[in-house]
N, C-alpha and C. Protein backbone atom coordinates (compact mmCIF):
# COMPACT_ATOMS: atom_id res chain seq x y z
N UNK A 1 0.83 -1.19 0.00
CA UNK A 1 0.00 0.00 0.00
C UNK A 1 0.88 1.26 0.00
N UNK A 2 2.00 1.17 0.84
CA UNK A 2 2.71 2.20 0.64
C UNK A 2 3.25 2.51 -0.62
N UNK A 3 3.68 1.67 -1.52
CA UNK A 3 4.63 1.84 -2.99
C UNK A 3 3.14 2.67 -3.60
N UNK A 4 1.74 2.28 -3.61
CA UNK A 4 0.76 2.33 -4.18
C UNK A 4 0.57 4.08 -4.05
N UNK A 5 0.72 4.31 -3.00
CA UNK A 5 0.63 5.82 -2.07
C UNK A 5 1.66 6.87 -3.12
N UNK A 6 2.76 5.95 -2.78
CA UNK A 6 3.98 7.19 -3.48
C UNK A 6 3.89 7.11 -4.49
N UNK A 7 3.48 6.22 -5.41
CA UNK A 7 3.63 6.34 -6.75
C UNK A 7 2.40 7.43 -7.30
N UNK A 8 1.10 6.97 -6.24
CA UNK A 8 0.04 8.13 -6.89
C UNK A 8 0.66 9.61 -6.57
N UNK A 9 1.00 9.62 -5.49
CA UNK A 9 2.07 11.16 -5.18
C UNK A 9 2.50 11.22 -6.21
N UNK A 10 3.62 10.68 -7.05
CA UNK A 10 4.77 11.01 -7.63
C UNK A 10 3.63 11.46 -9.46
N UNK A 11 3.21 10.86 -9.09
CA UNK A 11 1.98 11.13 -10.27
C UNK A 11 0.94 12.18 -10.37
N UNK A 12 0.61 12.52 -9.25
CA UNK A 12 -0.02 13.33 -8.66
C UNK A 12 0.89 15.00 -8.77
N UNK A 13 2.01 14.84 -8.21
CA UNK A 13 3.19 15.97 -8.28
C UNK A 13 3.75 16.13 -9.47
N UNK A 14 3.32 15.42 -10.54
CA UNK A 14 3.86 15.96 -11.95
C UNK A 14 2.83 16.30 -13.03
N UNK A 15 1.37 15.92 -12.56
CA UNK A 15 0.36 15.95 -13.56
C UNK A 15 -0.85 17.30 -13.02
N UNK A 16 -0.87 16.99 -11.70
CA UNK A 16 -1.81 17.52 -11.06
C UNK A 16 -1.75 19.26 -10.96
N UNK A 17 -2.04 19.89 -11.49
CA UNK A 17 -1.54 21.31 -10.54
C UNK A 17 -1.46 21.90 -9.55
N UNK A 18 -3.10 21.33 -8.78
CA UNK A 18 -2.94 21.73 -7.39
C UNK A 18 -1.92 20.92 -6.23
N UNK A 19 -1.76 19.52 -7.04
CA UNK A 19 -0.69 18.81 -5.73
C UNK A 19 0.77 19.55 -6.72
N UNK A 20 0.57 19.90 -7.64
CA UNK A 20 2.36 20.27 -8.05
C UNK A 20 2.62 21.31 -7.12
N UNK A 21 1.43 22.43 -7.17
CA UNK A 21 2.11 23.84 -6.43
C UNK A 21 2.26 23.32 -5.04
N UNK A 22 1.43 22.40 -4.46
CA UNK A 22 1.59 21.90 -2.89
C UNK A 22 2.73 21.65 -2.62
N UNK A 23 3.54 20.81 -3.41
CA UNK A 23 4.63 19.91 -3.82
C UNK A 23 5.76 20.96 -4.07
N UNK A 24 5.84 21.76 -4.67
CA UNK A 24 6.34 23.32 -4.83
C UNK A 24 6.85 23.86 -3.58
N UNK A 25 5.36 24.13 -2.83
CA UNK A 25 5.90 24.59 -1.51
C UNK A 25 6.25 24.10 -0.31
N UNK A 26 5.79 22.87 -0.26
CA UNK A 26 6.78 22.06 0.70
C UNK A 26 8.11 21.91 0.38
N UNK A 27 8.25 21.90 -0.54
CA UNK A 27 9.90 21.90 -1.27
C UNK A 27 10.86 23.18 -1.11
N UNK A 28 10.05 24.48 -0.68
CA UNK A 28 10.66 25.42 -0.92
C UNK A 28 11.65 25.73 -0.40
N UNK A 29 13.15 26.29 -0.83
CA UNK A 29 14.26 26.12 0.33
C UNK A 29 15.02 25.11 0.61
N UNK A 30 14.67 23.91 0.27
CA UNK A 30 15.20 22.80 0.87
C UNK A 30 15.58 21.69 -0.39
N UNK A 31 15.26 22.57 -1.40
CA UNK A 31 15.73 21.82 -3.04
C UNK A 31 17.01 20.93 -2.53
N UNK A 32 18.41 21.75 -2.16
CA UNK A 32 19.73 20.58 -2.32
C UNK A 32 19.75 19.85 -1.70
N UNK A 33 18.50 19.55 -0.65
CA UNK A 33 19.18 18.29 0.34
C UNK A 33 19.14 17.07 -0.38
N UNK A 34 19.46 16.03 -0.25
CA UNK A 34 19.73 15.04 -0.74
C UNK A 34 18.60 13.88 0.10
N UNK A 35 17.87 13.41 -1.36
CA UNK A 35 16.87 12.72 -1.16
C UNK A 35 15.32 13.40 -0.39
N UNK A 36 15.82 14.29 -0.86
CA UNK A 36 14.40 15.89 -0.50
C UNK A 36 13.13 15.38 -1.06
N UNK A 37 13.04 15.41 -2.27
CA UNK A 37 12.14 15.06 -3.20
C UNK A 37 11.13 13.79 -2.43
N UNK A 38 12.13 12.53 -2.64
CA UNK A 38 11.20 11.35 -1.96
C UNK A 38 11.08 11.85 -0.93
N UNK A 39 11.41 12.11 0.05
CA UNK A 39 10.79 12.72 1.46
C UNK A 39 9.36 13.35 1.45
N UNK A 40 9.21 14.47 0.54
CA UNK A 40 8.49 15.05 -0.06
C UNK A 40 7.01 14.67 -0.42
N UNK A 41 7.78 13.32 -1.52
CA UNK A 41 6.24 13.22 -2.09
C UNK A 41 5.87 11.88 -1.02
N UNK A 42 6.55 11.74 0.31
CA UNK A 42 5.99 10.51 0.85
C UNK A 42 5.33 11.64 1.73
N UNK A 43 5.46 12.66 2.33
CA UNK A 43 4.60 13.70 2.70
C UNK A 43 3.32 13.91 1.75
N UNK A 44 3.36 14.26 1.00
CA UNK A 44 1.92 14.32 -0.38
C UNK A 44 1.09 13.13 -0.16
N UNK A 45 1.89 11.90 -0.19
CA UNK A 45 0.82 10.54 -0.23
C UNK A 45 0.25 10.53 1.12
N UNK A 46 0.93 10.94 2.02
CA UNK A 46 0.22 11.20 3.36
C UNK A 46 -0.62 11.87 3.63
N UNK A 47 -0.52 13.39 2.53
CA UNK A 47 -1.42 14.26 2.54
C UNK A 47 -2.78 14.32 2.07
N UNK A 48 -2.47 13.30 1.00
CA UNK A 48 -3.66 12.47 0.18
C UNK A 48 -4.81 11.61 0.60
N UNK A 49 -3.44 10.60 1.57
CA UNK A 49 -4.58 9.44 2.26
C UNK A 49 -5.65 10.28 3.26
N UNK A 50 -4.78 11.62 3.98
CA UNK A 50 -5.78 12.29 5.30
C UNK A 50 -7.19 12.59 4.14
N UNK A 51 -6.71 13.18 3.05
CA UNK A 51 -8.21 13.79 2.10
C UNK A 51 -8.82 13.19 2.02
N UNK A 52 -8.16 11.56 1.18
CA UNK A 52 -9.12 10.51 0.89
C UNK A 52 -9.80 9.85 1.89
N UNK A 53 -9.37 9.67 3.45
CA UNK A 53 -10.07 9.30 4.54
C UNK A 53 -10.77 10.38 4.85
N UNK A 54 -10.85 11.25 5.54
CA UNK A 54 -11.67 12.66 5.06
C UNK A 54 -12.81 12.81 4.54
N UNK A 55 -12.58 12.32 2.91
CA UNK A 55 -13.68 12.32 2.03
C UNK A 55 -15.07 11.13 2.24
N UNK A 56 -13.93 10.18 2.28
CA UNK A 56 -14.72 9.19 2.69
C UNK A 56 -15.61 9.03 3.81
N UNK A 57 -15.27 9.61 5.02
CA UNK A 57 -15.73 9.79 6.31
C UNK A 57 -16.98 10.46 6.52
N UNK A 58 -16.72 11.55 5.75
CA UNK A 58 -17.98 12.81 5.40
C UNK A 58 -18.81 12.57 4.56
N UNK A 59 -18.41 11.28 3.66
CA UNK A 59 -19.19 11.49 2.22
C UNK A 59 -19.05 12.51 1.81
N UNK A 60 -18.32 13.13 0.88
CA UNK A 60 -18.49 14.58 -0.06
C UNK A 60 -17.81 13.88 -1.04
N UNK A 61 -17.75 14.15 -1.87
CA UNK A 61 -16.95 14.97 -3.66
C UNK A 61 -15.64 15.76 -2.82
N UNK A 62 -14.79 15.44 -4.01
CA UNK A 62 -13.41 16.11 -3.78
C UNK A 62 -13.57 17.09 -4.59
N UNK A 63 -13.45 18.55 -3.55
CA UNK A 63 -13.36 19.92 -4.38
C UNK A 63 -11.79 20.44 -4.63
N UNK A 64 -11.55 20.59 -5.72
CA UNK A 64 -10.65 21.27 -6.36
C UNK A 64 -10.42 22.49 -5.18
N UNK A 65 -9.07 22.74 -5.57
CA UNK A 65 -8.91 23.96 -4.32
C UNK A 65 -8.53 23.62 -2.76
N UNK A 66 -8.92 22.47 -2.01
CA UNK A 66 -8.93 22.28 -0.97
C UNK A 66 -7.89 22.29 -0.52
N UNK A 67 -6.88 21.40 -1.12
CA UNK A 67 -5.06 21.48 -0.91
C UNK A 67 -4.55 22.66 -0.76
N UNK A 68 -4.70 23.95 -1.30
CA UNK A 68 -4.06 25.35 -1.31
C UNK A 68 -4.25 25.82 -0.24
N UNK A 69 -5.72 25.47 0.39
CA UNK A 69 -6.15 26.26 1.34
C UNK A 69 -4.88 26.19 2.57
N UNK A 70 -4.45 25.36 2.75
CA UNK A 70 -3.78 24.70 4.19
C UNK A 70 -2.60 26.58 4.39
N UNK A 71 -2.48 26.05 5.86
CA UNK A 71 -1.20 27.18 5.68
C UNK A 71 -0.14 26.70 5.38
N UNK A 72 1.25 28.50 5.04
CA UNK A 72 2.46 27.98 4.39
C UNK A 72 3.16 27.06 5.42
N UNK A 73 3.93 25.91 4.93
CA UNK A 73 4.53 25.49 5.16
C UNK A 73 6.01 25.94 5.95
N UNK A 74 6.54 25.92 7.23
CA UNK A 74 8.14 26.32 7.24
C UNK A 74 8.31 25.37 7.12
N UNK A 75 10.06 25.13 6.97
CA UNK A 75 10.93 24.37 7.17
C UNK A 75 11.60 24.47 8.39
N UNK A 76 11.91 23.07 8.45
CA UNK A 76 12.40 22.78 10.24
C UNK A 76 13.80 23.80 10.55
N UNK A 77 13.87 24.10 11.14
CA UNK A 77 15.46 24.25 11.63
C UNK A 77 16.16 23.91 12.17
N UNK A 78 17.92 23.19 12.04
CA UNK A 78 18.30 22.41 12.45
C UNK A 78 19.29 22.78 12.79
C-alpha cells in the first residue's frame, strides 16, 4: 500500500496542478538536500490518504482547491 501511495504522489506531483504547487511549496528552500524530493512526495501521499479518509468519512466529492487552502509550510530548523 505504501509503494501504491507514493507512486500516486509522484503522479499526482507531476500531472496535477494543485498537488504540483503543494509539492512546490513544501519543497521550498530545501531543493539541495539530498533525497528531498522522496521525502516530499511521501509527505503528499500522506497528505492524500488524510483527504481521501476525510472524504470518505464525510461522504463529499473532492473539491478542487482544498489542498491550497492549508497554511504555508516552514521548514524545520536544524
Amino acid at each position: 500500500m505504501r509503494y501504491a501511495l507514493y507512486q500516486a504522489a509522484k503522479v499526482a506531483t507531476s500531472l496535477t496542478a494543485e498537488f504540483k504547487a503543494y509539492f512546490k511549496r513544501i519543497l521550498k528552500g530545501r531543493e539541495k538536500e539530498r533525497g528531498i524530493k522522496t521525502k516530499m512526495r511521501v509527505k503528499v501521499s500522506a497528505k492524500m490518504l488524510v483527504i481521501a479518509w476525510t472524504l470518505m468519512k464525510t461522504q463529499q466529492p473532492y473539491k478542487a482547491g482544498l489542498l491550497l487552502i492549508d497554511e504555508p509550510v516552514q521548514p524545520r530548523g536544524r
